[in-house]
Protein backbone atom coordinates (compact mmCIF):
# COMPACT_ATOMS: atom_id res chain seq x y z
CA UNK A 1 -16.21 -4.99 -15.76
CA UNK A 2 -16.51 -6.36 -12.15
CA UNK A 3 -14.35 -6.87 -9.53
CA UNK A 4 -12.04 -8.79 -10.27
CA UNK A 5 -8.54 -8.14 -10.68
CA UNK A 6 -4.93 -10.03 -11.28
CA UNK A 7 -2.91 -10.97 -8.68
CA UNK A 8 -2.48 -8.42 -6.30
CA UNK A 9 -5.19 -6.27 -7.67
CA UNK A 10 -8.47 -4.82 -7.76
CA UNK A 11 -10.49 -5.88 -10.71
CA UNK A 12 -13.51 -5.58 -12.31
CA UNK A 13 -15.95 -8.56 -13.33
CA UNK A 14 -19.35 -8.87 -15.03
CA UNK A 15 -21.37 -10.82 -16.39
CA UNK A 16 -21.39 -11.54 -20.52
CA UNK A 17 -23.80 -14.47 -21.30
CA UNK A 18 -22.24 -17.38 -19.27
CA UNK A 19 -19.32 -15.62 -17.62
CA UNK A 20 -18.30 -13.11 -15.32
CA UNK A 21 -15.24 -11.91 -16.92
CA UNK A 22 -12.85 -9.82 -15.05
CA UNK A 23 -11.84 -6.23 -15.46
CA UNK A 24 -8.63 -5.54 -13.39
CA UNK A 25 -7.51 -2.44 -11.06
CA UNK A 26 -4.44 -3.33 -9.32
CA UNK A 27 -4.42 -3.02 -5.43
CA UNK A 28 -2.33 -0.74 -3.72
CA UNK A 29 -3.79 0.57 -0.48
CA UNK A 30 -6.32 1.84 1.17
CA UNK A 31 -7.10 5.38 1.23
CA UNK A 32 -8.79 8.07 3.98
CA UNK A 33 -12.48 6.99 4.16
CA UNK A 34 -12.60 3.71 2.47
CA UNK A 35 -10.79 5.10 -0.71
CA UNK A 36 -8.88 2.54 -2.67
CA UNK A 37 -5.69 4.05 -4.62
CA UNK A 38 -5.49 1.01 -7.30
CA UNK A 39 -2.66 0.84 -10.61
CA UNK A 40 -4.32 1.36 -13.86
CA UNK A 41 -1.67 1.95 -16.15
CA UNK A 42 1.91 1.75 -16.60
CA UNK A 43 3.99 4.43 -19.58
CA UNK A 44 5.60 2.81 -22.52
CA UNK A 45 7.85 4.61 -24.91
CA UNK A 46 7.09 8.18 -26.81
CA UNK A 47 4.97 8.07 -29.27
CA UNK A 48 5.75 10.99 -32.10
CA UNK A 49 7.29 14.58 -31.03
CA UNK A 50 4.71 16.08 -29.29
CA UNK A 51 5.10 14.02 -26.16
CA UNK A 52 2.45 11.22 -26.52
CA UNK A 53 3.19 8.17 -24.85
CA UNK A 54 1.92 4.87 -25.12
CA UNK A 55 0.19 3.11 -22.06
CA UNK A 56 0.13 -0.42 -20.42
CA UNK A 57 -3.26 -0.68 -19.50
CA UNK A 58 -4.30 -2.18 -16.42
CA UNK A 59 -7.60 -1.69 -16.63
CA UNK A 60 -10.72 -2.37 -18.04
CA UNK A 61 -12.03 0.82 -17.95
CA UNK A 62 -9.42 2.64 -20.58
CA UNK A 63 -11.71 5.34 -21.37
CA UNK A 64 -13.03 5.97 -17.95
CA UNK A 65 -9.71 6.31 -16.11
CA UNK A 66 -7.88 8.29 -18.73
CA UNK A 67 -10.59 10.52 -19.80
CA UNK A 68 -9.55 14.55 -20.60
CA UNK A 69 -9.17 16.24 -17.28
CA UNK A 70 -8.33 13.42 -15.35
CA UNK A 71 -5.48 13.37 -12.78
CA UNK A 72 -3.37 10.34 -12.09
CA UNK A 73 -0.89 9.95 -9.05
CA UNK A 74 2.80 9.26 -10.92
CA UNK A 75 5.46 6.91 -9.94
CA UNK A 76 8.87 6.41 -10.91
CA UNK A 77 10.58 3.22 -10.74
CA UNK A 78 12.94 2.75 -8.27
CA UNK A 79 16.36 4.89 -8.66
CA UNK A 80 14.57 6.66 -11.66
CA UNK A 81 15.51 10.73 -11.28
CA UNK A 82 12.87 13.02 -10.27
CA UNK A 83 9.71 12.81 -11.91
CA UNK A 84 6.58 14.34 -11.94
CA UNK A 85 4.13 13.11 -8.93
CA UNK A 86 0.94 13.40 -11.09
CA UNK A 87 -0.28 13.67 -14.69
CA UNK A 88 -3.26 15.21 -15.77
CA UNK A 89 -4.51 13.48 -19.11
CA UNK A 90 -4.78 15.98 -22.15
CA UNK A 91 -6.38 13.33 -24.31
CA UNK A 92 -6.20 9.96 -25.35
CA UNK A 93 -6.98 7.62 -28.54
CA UNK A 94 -6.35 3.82 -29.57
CA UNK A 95 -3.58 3.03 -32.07
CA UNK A 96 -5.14 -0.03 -33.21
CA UNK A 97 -4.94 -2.14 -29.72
CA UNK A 98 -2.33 0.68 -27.87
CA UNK A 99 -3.48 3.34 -26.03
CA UNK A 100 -2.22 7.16 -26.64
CA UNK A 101 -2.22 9.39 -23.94
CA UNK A 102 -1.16 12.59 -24.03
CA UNK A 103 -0.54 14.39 -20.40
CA UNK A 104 -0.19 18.44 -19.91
CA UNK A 105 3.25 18.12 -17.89
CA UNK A 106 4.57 16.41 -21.23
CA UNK A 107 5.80 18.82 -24.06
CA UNK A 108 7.88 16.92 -25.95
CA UNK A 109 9.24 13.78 -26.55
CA UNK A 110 12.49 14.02 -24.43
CA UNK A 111 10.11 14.69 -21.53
CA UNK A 112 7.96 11.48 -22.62
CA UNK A 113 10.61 9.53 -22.85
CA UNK A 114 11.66 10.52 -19.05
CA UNK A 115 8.90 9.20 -17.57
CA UNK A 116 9.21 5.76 -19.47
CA UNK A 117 8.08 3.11 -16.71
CA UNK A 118 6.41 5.44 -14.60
CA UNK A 119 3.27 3.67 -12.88
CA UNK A 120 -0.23 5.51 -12.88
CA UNK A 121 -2.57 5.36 -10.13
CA UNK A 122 -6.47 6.18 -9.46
CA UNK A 123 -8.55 6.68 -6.82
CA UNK A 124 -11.47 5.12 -5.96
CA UNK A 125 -13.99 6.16 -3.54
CA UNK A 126 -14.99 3.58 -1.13
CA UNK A 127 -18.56 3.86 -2.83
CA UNK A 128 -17.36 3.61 -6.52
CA UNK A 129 -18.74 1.20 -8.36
CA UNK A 130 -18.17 -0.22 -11.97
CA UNK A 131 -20.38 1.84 -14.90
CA UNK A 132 -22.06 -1.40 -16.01
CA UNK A 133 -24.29 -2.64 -12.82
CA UNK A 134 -23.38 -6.28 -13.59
CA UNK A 135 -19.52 -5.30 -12.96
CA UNK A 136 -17.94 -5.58 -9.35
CA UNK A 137 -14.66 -4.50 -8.59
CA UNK A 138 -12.95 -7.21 -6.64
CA UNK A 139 -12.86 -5.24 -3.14
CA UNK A 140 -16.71 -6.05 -3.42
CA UNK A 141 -16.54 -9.28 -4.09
CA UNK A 142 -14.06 -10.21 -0.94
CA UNK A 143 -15.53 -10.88 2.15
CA UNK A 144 -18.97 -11.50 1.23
CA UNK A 145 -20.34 -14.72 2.79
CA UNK A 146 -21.35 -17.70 0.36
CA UNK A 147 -24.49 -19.88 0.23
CA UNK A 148 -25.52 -22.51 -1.37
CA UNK A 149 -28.83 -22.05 -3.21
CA UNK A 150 -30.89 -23.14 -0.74
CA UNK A 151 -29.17 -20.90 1.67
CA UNK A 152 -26.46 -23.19 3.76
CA UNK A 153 -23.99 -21.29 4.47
CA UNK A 154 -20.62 -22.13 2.16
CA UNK A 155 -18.10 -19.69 3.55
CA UNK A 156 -16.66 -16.88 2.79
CA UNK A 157 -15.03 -15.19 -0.39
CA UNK A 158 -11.79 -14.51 0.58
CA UNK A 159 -9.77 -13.70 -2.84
CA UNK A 160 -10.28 -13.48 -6.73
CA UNK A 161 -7.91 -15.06 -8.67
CA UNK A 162 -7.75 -13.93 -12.49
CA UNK A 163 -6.75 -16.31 -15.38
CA UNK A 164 -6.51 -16.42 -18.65
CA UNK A 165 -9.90 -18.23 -19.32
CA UNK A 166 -11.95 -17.39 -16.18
CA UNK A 167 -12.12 -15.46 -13.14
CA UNK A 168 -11.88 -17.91 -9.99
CA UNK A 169 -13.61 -17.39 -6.16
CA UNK A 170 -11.32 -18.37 -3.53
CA UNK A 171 -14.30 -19.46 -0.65
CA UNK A 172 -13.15 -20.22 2.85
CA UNK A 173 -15.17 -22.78 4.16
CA UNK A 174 -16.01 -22.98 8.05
CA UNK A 175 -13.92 -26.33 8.27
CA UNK A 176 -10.62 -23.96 6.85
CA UNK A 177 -10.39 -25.59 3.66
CA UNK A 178 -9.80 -23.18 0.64
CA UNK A 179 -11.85 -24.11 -2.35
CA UNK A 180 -11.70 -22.56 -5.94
CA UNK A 181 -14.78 -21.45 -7.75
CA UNK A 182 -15.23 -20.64 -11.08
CA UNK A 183 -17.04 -17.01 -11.49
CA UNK A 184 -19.56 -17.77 -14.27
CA UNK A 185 -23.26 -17.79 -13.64
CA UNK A 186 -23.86 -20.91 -13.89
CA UNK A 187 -21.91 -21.56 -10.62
CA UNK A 188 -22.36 -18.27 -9.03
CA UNK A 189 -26.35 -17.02 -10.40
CA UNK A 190 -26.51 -14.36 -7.50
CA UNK A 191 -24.15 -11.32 -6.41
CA UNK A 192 -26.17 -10.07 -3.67
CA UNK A 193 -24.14 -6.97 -2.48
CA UNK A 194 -26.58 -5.26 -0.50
CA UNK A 195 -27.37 -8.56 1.69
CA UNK A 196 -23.50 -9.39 1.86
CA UNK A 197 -23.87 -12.78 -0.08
CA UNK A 198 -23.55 -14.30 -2.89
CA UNK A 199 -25.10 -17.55 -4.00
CA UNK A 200 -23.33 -20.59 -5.13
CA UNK A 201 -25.09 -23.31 -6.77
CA UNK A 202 -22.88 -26.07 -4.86
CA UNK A 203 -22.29 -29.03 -6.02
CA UNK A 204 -19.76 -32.47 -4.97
CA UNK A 205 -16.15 -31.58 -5.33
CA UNK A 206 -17.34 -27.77 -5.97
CA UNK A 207 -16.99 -26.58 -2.02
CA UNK A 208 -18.73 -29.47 -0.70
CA UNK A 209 -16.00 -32.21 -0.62
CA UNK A 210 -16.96 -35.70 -2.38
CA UNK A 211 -18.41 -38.25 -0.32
CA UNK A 212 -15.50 -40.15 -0.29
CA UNK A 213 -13.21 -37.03 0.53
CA UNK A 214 -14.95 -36.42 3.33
CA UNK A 215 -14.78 -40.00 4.73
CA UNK A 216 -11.39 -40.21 4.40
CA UNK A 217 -10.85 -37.46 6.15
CA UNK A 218 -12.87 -38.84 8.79
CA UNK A 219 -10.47 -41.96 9.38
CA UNK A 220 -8.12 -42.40 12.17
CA UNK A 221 -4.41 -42.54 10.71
CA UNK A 222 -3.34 -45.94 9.73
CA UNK A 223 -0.52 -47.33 11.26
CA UNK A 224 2.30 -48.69 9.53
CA UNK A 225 4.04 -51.69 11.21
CA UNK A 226 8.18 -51.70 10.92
CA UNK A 227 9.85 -54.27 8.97
C-alpha cells in the first residue's frame, strides 16, 4: 500500500510489477504533532448474536488497523442517538470478502445493530509509514517537487487522485497548469522521499505540453471582424 487514497483521503500506494496501486486512508484532519486522524472503516449490519458486525473497509491495511487491542475513534451519523466515542477491536476474521469485527463495548446484537453506520477512525503519527517500504500514504506523496529524469524541475505534486484502474499524480507546473500523471513506474521510476522529489520520466503531452500546444498558446488572440 502507498499513499494514495480516494477522494478526500489518505491512501496508500506501492509498487506491484508495473504499477503503483493505491491503498486508501481517508483524510480527516490533522492531529497534535503532525498526526493524521484518517477513516478506515465504516459498520455494516450485525453479524450473528454475539455482537459481530460487519465492516466497510477503507483501507488497505485490514489487518493492521483492526488488529486485537486496537482502539478506533467512533462516530455516529448525524442525528444518530448517543453512541460510543471509541471501540476497541476484540478480534476480527474475513467472511469470504467481508470483514468481522468484533469490539469489547458490543455484547450483543441489539448493541451492534446501534452503532450501524458509525464511522471508524485511526491515527497516524506524522512519522508512520506503510509496512511494505514500496507503499506511501498519500500525505507523502503531496507536496513533493517533480523532475524530469534528467532533473528539470516539473512541478509540484499537489493531489492523488484514485481510480478504478490507476492511481493518478496531480503535478502543478511552474506555468499553473495542472497536469495528470499516471502513478506506475514506468512514468514515475523514483519516489525519493528523503530528497523531497520524485522523478518523472516526462514526455510530450505528459507535463510538458506538445509542441503545438505550446505555440498556440503563444499566439496573440485573433480577431474576429463583425459582419
Amino acid at each position: 500500500m502507498s499513499g494514495l487514497a480516494w477522494a478526500d483521503n489518505f491512501s496508500e500506494c506501492r509498487s506491484t510489477g508495473d504499477h503503483w496501486s493505491a491503498v486508501t486512508l481517508t483524510d480527516v484532519s490533522d492531529q497534535e504533532q503532525g498526526d493524521i486522524e484518517v477513516v478506515v472503516g465504516r459498520i455494516g449490519k450485525p453479524h450473528g448474536i454475539k455482537g459481530e458486525v460487519t465492516l466497510d473497509v477503507r483501507t488497505d491495511e485490514p489487518d493492521r488497523r483492526f488488529a486485537a487491542g486496537t482502539t478506533l475513534r467512533a462516530e455516529a451519523p448525524a442525528g444518530a442517538d448517543r453512541r460510543p466515542s471509541s471501540l476497541t477491536v476484540i478480534r476480527s476474521r474475513w467472511h469470504q470478502s467481508t470483514l468481522l469485527v468484533t469490539f469489547e463495548e458490543l455484547a450483543d446484537r441489539n448493541a451492534a445493530e446501534a452503532v450501524r453506520g458509525t464511522v471508524l477512525f485511526a491515527t497516524l503519527g506524522g512519522d508512520d509509514v506503510p509496512e511494505d517500504p514500496e507503499e506511501y500514504y498519500d500525505h507523502q506523496l503531496v507536496g513533493l517537487a517533480a523532475v524530469d529524469t534528467d532533473g528539470t524541475p516539473l512541478g509540484e505534486v499537489t493531489a492523488v487522485v484514485h481510480g478504478s484502474a490507476q492511481d493518478l499524480l496531480t503535478i502543478r507546473t511552474p506555468d499553473g497548469r495542472n497536469t495528470l500523471v499516471p502513478f506506475v513506474a514506468a512514468l514515475v521510476p523514483e519516489v525519493d522521499l528523503p530528497g523531497g522529489r520524485i522523478v518523472v520520466a516526462d514526455r510530450p503531452g505528459l507535463v510538458t505540453p506538445f509542441p503545438d500546444d505550446k505555440a498556440g498558446d503563444d499566439k496573440e488572440p485573433t480577431e474576429t471582424a463583425a459582419p
